[in-house]
N, C-alpha and C. Protein backbone atom coordinates (compact mmCIF):
# COMPACT_ATOMS: atom_id res chain seq x y z
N UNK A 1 0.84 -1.18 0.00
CA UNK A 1 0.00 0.00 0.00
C UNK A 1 0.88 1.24 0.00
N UNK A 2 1.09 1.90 -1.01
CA UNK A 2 2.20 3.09 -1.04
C UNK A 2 1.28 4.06 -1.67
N UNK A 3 1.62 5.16 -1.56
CA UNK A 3 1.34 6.68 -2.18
C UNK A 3 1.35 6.83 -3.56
N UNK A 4 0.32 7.33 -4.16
CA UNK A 4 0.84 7.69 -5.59
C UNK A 4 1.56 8.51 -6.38
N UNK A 5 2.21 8.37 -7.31
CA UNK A 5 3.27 8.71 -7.55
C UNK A 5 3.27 10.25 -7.92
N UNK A 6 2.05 10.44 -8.35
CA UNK A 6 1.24 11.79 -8.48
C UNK A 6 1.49 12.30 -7.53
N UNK A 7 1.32 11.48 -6.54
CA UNK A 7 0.53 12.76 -5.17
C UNK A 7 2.29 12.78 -4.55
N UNK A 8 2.91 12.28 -4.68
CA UNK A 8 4.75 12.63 -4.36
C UNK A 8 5.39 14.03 -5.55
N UNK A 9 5.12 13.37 -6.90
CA UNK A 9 5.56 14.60 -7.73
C UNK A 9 4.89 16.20 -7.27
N UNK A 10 3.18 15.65 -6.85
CA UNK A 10 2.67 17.10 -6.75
C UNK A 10 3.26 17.99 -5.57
N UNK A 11 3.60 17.09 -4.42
CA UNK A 11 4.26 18.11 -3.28
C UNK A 11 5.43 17.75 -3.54
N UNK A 12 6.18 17.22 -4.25
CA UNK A 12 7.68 18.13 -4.46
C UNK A 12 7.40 19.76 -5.32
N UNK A 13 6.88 19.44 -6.31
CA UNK A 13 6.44 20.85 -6.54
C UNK A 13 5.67 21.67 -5.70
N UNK A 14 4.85 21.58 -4.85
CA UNK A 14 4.57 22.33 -4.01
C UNK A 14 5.87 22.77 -3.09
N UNK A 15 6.68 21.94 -2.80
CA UNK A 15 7.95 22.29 -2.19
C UNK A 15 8.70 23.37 -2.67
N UNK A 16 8.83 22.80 -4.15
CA UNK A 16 9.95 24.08 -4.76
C UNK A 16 8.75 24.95 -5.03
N UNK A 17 7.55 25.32 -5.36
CA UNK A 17 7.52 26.08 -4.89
C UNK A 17 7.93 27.27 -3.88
N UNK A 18 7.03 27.07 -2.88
CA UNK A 18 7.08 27.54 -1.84
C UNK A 18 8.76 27.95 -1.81
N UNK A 19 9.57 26.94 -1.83
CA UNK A 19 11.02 27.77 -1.48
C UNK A 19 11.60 28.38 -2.62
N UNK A 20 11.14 28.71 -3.98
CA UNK A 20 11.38 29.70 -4.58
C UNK A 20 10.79 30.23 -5.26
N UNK A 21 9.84 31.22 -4.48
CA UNK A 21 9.58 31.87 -4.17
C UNK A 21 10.13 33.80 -4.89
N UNK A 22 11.74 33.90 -4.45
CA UNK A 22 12.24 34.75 -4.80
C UNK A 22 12.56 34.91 -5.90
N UNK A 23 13.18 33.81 -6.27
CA UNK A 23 13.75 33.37 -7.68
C UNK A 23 12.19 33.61 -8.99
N UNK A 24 11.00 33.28 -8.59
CA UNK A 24 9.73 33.70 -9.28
C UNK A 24 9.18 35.14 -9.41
N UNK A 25 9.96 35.72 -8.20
CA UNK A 25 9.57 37.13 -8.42
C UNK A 25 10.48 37.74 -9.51
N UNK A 26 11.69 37.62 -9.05
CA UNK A 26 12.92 38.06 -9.90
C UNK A 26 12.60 37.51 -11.90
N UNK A 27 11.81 36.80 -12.13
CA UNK A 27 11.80 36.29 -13.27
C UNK A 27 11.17 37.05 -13.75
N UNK A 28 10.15 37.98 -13.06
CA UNK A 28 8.90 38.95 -13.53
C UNK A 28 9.44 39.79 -14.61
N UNK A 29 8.70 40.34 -15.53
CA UNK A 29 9.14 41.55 -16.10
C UNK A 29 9.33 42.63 -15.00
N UNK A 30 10.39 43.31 -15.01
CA UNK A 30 10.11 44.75 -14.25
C UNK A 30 8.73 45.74 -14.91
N UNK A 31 8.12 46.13 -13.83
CA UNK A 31 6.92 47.22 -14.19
C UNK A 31 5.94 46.64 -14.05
N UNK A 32 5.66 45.06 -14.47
CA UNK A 32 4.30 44.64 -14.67
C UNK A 32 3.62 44.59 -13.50
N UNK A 33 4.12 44.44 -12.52
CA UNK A 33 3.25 44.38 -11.16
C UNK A 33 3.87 45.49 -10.34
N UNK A 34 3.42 46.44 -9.87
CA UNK A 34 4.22 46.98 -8.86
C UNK A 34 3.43 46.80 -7.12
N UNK A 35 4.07 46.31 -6.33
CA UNK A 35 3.41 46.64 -4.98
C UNK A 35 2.87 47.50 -4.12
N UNK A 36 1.58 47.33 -3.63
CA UNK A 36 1.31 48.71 -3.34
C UNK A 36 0.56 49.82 -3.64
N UNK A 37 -0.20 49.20 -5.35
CA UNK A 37 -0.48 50.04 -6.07
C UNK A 37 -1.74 50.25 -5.80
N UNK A 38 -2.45 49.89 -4.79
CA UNK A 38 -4.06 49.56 -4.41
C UNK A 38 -4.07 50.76 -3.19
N UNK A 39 -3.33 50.67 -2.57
CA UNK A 39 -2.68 51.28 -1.06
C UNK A 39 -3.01 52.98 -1.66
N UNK A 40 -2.32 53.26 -2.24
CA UNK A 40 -2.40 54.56 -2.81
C UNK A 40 -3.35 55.05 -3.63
N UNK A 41 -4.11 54.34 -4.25
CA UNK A 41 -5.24 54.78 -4.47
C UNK A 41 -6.58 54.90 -3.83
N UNK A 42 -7.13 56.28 -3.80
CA UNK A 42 -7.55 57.00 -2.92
C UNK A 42 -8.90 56.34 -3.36
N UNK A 43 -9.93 56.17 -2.69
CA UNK A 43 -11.69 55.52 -2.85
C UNK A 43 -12.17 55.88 -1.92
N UNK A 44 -13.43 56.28 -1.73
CA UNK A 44 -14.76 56.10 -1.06
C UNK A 44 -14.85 55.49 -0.25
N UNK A 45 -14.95 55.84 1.77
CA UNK A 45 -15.16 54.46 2.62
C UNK A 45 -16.29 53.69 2.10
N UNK A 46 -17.22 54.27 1.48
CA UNK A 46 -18.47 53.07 0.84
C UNK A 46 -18.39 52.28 -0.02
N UNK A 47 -17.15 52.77 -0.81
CA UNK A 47 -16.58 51.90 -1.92
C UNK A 47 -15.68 50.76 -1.94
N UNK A 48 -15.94 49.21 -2.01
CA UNK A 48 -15.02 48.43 -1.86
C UNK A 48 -14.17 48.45 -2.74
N UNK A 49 -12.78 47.77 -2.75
CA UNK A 49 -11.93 47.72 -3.62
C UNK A 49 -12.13 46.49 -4.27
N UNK A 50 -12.08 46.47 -5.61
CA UNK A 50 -12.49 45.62 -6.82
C UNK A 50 -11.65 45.37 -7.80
N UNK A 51 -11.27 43.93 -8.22
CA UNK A 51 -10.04 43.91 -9.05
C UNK A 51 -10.49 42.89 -9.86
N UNK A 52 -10.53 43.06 -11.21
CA UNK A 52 -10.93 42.08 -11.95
C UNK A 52 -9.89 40.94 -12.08
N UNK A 53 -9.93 39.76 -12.59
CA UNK A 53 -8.76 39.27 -13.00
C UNK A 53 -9.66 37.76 -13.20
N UNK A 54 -8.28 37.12 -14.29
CA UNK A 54 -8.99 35.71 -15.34
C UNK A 54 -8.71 34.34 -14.20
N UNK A 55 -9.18 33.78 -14.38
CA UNK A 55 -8.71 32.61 -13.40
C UNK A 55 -8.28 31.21 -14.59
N UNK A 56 -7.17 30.70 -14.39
CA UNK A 56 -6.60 29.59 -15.32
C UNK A 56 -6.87 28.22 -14.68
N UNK A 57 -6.86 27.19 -15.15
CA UNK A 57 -7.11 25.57 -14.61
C UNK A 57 -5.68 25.25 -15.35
N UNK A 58 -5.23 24.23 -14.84
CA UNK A 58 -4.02 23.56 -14.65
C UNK A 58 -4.64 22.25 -15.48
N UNK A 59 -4.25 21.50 -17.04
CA UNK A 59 -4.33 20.39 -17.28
C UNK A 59 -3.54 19.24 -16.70
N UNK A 60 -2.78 19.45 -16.17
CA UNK A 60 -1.52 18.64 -15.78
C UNK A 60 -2.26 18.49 -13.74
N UNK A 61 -2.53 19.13 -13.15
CA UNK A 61 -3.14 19.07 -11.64
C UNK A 61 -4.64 19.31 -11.88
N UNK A 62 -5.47 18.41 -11.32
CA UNK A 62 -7.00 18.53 -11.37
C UNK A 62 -6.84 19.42 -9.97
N UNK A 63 -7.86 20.45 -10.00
CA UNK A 63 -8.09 21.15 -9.16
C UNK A 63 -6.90 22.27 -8.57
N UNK A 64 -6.07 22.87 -9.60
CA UNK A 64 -5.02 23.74 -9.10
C UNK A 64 -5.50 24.57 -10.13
N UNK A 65 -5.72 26.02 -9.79
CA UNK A 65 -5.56 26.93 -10.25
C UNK A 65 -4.91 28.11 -10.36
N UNK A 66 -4.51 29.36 -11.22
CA UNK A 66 -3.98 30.42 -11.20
C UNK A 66 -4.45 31.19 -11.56
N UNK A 67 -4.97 32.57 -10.39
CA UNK A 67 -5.10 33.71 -10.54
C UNK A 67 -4.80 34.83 -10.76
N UNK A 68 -5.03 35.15 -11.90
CA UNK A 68 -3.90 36.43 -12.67
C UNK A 68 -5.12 37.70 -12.51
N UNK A 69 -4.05 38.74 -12.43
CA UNK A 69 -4.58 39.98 -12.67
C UNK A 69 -5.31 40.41 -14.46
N UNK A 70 -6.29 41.13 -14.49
CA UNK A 70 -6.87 41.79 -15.54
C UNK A 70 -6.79 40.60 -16.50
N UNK A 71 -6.23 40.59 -17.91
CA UNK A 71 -6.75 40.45 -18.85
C UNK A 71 -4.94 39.31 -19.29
N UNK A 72 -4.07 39.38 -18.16
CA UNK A 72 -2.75 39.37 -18.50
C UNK A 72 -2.76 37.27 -18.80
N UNK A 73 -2.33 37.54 -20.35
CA UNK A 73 -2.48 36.17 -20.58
C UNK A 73 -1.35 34.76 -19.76
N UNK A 74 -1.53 33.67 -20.03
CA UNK A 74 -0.83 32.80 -19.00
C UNK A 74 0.72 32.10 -19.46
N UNK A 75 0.60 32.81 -20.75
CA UNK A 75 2.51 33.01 -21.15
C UNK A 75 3.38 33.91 -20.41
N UNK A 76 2.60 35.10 -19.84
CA UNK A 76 3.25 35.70 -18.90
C UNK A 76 3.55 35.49 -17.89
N UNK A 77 3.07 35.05 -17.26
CA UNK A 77 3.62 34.29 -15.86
C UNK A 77 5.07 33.58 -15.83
N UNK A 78 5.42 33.87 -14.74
CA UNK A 78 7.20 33.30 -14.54
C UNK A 78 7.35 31.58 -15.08
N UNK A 79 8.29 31.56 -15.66
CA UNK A 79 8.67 30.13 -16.07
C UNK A 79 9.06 29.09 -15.28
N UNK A 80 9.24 29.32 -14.09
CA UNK A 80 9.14 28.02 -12.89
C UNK A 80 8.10 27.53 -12.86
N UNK A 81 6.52 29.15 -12.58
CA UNK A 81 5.45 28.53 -11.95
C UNK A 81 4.68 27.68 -13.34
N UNK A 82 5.47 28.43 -14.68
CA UNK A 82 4.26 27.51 -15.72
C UNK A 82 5.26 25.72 -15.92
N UNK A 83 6.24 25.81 -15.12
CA UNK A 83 6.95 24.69 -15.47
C UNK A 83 5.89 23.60 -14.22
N UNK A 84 5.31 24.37 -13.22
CA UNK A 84 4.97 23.31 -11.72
C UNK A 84 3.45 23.40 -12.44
N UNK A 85 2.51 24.25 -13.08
CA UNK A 85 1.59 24.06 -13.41
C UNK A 85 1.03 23.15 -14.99
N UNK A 86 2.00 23.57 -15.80
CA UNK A 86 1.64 22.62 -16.80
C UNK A 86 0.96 23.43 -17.71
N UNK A 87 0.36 23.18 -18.99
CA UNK A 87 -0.80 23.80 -20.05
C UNK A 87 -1.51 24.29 -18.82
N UNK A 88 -2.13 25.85 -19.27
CA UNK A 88 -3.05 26.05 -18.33
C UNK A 88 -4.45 26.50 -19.86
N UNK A 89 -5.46 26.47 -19.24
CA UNK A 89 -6.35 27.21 -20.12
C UNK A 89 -7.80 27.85 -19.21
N UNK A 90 -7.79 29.25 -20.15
CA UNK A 90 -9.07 30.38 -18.98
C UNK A 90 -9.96 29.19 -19.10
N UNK A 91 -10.24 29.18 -17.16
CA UNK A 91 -11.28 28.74 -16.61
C UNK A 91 -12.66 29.80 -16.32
N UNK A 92 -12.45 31.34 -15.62
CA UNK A 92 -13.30 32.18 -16.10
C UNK A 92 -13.05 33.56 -15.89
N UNK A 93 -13.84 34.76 -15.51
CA UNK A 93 -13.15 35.70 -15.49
C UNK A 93 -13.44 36.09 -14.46
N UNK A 94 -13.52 36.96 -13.62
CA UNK A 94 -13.64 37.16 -11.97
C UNK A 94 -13.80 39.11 -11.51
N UNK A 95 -15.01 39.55 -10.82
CA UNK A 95 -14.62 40.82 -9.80
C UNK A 95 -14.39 40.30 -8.46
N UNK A 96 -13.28 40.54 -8.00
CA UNK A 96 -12.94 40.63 -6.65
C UNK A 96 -13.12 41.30 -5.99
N UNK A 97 -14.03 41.31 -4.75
CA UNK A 97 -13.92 42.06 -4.23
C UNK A 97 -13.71 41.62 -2.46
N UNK A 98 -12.97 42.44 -1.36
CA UNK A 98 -13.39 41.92 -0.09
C UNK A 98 -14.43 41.34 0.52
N UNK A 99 -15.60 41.39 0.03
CA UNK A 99 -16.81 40.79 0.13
C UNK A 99 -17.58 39.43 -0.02
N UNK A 100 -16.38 39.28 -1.30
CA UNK A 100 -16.92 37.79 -2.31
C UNK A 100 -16.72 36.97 -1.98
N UNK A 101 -17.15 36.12 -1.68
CA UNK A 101 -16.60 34.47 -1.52
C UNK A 101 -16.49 33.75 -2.26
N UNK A 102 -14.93 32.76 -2.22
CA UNK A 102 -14.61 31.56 -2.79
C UNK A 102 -14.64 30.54 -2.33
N UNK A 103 -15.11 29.39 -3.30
CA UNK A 103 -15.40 28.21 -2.61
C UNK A 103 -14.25 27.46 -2.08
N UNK A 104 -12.80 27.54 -2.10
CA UNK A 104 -12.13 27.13 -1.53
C UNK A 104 -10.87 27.92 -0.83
N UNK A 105 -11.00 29.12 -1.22
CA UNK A 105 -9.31 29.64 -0.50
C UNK A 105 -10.42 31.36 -0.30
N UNK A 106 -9.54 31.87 0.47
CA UNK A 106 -10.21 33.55 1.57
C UNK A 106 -9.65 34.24 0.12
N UNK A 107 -10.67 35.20 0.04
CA UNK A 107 -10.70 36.22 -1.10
C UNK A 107 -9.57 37.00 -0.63
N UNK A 108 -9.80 37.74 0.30
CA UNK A 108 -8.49 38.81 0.85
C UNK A 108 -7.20 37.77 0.82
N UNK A 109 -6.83 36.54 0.49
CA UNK A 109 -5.42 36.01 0.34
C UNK A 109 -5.27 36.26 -1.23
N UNK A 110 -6.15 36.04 -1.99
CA UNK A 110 -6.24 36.04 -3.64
C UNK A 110 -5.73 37.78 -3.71
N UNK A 111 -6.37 38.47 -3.02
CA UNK A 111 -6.35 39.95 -3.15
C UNK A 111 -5.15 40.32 -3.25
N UNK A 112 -4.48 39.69 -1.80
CA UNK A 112 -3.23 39.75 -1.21
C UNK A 112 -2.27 39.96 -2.10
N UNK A 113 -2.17 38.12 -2.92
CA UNK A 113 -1.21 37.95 -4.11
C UNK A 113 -1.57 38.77 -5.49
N UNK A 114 -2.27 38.86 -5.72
CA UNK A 114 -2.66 39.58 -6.99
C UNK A 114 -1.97 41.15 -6.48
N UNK A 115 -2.33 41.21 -5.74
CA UNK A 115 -2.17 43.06 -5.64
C UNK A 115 0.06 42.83 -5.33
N UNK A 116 0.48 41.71 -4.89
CA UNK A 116 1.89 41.80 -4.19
C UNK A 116 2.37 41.32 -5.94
N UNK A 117 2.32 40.08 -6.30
CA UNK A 117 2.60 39.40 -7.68
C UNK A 117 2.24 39.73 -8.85
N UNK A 118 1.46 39.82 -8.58
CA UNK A 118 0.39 39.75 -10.23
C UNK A 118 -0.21 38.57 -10.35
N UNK A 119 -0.55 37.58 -8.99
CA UNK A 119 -0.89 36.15 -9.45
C UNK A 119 -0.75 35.32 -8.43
N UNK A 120 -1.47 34.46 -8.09
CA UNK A 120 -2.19 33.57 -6.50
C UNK A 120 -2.52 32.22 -7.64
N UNK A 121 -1.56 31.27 -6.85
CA UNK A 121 -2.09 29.64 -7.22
C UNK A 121 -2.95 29.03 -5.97
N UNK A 122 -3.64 28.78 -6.66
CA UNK A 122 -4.48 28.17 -5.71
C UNK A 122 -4.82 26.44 -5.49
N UNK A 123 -3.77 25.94 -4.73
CA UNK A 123 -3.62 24.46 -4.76
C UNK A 123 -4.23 23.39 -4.40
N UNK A 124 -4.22 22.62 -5.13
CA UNK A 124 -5.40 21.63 -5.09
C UNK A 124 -5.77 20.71 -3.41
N UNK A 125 -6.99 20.67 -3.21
CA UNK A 125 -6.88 20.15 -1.52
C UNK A 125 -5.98 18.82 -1.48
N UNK A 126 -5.65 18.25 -0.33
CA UNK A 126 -4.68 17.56 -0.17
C UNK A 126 -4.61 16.19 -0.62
N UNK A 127 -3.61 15.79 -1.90
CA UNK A 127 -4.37 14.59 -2.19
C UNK A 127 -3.91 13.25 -1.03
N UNK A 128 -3.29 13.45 -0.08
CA UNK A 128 -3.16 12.09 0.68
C UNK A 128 -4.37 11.77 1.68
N UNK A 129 -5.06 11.05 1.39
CA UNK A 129 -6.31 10.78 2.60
C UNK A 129 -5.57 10.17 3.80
N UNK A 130 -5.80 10.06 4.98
CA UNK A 130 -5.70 9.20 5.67
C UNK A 130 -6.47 7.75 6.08
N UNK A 131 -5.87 7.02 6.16
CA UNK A 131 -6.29 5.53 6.45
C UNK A 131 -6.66 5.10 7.95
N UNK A 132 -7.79 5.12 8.65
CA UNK A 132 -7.95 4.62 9.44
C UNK A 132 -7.91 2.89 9.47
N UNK A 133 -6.92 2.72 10.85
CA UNK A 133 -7.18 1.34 11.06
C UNK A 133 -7.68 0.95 12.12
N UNK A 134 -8.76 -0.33 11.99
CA UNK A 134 -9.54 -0.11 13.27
C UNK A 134 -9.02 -1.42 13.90
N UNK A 135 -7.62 -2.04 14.10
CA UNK A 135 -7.47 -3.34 14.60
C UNK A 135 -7.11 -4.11 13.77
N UNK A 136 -6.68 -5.76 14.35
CA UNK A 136 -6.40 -6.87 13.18
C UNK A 136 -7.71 -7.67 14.62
């Protein structure tokens, strides 16, 4: 009874992920995202802040997605993260707002990355189940 081989490849990439991290920012074009840029723009306390952006599906991971800002297609994105995601193709298009809810990850984290990156993966729930044993 061992693990599938899937579900080992998928969290090594979740690994390198996560630890580079820096190396994905640095790949960015300079300009395309700048940090911050929400902060300074001045709105209405009645007015929430609203950010459109496309959402991609991962052919290669069922249930991983990537959230990009506006209209910005998925060749742009850094070449590590399209190397851990695989073919991606628009899943749909999205207003964000603090308000909205997603069915699996907190809107204000999507906000978070979009407004810091230009782009929030959103990873698939965990594929190792656990096995209860009830005795021999």
């Amino acid at each position: 009874m061992g693990i599938d081989g899937g579900a080992i490849r998928l969290r090594i990439a979740v690994d390198t992920l996560t630890t580079t991290h820096e190396s994905v920012a640095a790949e960015r074009p300079s300009g395309l995202f700048k940090p911050g840029i929400f902060a300074k723009m001045p709105r209405p306390a009645s007015q929430s802040l609203a950010m459109k952006c496309t959402v991609y599906r991962s052919r290669r991971h069922d249930e991983l997605y990537v959230f990009v800002t506006g209209d910005m297609p998925a060749d742009e994105l850094p070449v590590s993260l399209r190397r851990l995601t695989g073919p991606l193709e628009q899943a749909m298009e999205l207003e964000l707002t603090p308000e909205r809810r997603l069915a699996r990850v907190d809107v204000n984290a999507v906000l978070a990355g979009l407004e810091a990156s230009g782009y929030y993966v959103q990873m698939p729930p965990s594929p190792i189940k656990p096995r209860l044993h009830t005795g021999d």
